[in-house]
N, C-alpha and C. Protein backbone atom coordinates (compact mmCIF):
# COMPACT_ATOMS: atom_id res chain seq x y z
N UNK A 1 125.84 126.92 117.16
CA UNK A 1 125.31 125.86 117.96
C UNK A 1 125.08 124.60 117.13
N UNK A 2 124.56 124.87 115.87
CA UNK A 2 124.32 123.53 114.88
C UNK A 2 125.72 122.73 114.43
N UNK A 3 126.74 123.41 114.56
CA UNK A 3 128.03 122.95 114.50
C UNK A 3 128.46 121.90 115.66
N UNK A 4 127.87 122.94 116.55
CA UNK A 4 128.56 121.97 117.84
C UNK A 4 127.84 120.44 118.08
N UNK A 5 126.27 120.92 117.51
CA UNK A 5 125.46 119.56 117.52
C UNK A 5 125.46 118.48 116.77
N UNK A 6 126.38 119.04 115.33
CA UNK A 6 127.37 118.22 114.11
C UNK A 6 127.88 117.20 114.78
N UNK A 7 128.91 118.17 115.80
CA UNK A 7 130.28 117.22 116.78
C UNK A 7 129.65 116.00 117.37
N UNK A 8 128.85 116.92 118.03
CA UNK A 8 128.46 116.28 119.83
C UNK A 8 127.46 114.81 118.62
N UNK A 9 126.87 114.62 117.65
CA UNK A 9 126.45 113.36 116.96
C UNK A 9 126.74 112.87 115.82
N UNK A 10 128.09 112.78 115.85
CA UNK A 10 128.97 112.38 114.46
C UNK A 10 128.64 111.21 114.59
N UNK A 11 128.49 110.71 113.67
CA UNK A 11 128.44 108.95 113.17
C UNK A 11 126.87 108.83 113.52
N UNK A 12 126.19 109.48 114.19
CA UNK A 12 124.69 108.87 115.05
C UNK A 12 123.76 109.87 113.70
N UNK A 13 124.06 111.06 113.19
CA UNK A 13 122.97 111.92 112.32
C UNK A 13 124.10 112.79 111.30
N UNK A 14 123.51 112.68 110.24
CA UNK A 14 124.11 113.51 109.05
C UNK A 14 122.83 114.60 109.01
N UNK A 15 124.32 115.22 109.05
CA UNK A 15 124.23 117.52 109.15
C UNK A 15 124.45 117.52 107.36
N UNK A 16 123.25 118.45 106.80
CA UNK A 16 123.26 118.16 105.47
C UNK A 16 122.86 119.81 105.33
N UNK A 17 123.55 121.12 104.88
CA UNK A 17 122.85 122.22 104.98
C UNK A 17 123.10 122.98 103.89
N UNK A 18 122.06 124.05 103.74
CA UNK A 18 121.59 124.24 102.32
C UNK A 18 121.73 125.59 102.91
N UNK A 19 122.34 126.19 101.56
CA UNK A 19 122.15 128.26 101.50
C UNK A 19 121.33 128.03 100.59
N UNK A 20 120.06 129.37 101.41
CA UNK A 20 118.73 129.71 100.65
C UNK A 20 119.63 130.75 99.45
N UNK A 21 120.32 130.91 99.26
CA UNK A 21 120.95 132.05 97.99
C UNK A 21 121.69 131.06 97.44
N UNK A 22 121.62 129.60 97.10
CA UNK A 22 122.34 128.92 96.42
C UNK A 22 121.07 128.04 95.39
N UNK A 23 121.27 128.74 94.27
CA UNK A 23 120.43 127.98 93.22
C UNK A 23 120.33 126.57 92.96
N UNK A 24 121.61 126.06 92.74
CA UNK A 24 121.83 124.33 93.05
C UNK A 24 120.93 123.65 94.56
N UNK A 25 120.61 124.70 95.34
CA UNK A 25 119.38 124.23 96.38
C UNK A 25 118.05 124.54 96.21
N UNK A 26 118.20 124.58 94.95
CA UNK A 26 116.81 124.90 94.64
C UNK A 26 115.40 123.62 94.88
N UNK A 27 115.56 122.57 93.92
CA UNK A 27 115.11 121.49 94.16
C UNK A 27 114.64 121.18 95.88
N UNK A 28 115.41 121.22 96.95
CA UNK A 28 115.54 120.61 98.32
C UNK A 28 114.42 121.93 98.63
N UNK A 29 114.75 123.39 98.81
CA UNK A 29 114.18 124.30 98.50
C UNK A 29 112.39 124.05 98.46
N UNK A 30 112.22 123.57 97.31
CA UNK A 30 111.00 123.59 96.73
C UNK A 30 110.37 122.26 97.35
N UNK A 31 111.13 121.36 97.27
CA UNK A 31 110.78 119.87 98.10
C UNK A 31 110.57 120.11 99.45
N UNK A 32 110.84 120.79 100.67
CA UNK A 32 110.90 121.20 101.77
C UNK A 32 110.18 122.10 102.12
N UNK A 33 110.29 122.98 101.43
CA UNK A 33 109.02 124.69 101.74
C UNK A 33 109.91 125.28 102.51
N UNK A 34 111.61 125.05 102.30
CA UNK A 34 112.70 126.16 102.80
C UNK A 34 112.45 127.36 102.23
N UNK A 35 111.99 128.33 102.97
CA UNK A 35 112.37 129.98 102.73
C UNK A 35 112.36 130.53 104.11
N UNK A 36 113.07 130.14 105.17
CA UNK A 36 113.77 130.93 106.14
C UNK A 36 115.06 130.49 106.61
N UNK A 37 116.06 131.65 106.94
CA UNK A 37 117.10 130.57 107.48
C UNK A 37 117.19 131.23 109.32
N UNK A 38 117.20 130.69 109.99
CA UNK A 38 117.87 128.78 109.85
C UNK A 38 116.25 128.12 109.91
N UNK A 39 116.46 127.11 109.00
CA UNK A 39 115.16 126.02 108.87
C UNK A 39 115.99 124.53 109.06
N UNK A 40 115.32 123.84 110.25
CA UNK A 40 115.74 122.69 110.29
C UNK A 40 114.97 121.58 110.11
N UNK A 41 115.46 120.89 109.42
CA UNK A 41 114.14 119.68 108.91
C UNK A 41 115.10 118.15 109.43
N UNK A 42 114.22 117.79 110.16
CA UNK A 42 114.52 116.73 110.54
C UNK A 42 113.88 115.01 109.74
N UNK A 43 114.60 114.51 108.80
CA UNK A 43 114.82 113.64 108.51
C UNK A 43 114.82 112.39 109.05
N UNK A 44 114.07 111.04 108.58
CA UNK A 44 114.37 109.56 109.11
C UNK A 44 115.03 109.22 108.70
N UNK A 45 115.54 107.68 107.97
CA UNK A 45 116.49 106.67 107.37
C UNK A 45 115.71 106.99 106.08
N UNK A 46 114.49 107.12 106.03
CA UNK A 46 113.45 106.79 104.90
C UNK A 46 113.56 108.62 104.06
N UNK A 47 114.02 109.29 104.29
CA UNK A 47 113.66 110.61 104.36
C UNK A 47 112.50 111.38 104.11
N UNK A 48 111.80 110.70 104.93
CA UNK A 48 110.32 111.67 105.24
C UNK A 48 110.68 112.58 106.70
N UNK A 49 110.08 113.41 106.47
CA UNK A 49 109.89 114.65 107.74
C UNK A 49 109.38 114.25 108.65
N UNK A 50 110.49 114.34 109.67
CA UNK A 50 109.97 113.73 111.34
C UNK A 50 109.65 115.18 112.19
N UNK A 51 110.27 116.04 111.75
CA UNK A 51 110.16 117.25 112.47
C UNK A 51 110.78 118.65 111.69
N UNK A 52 110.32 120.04 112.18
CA UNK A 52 111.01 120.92 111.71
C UNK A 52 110.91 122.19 112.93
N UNK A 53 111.99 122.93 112.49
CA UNK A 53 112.12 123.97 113.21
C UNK A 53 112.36 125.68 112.62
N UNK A 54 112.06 125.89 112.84
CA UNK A 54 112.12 127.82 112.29
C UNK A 54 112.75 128.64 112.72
N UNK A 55 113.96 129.37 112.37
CA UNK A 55 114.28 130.24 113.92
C UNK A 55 115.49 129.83 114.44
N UNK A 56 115.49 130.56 115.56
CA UNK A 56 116.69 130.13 116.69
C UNK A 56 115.35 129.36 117.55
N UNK A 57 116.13 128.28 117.95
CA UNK A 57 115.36 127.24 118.68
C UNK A 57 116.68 126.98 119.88
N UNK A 58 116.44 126.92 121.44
CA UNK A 58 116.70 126.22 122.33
C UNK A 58 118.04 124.95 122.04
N UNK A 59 118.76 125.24 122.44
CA UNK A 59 119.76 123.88 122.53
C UNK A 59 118.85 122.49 122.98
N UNK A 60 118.44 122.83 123.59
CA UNK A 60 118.65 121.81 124.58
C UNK A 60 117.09 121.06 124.03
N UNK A 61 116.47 121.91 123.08
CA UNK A 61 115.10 121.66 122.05
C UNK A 61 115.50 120.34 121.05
N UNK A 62 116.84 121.06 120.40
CA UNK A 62 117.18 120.67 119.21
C UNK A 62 117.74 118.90 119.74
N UNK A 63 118.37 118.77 120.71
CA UNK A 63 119.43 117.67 121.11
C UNK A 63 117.85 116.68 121.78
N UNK A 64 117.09 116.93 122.24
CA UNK A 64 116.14 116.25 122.89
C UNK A 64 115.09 115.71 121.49
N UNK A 65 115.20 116.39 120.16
CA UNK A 65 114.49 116.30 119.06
C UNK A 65 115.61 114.88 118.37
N UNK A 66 116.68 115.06 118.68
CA UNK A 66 117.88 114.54 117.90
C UNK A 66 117.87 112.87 119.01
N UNK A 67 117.99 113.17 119.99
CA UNK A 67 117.90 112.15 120.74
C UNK A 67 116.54 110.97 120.21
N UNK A 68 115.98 111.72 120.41
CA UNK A 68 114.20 111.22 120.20
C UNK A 68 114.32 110.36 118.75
N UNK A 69 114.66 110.86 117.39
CA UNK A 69 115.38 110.51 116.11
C UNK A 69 116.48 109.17 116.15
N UNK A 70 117.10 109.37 117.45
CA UNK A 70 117.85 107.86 116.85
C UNK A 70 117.32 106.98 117.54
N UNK A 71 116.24 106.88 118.84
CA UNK A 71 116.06 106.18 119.73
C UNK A 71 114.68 105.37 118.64
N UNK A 72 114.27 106.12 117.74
CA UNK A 72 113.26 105.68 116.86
C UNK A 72 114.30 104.73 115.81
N UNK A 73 114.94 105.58 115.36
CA UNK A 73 115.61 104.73 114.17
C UNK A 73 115.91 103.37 115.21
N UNK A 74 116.61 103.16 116.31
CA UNK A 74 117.20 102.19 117.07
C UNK A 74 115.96 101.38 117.50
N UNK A 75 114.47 101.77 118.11
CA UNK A 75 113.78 100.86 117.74
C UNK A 75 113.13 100.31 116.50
N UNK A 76 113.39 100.42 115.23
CA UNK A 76 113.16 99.68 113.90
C UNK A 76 113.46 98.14 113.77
């Protein structure tokens, strides 16, 4: 589903994803408080944490979270 949500907002949000068994993610890891997968951290322009998620989460959760994200960046 996070693939398809890649597609469905190319050019509008960068899909940036990290394996918790990849040492080189360690840093993001420790910066984040990643230790579940899937963990989604939602990012501004500024990259502070606008939101996160745990889990399998709702489609229709994730795209209304994503929506919400550029309509902010677009009012700046």
């Amino acid at each position: 589903m996070v693939h398809r949500l890649e597609i469905d907002y190319w050019g509008q949000v960068e899909f940036i994803y990290l394996d918790i068994d990849d040492k080189g993610a360690a840093p993001y890891k420790q910066q984040f408080g990643f230790r579940y997968q899937p963990h989604l951290i939602l990012l501004d322009g500024d990259g502070k944490v606008v939101q996160e998620f745990f889990g399998q989460r709702p489609e229709a959760e994730l795209r209304e979270a994503l929506d919400n994200l550029i309509l902010r960046r677009q009012q700046r």
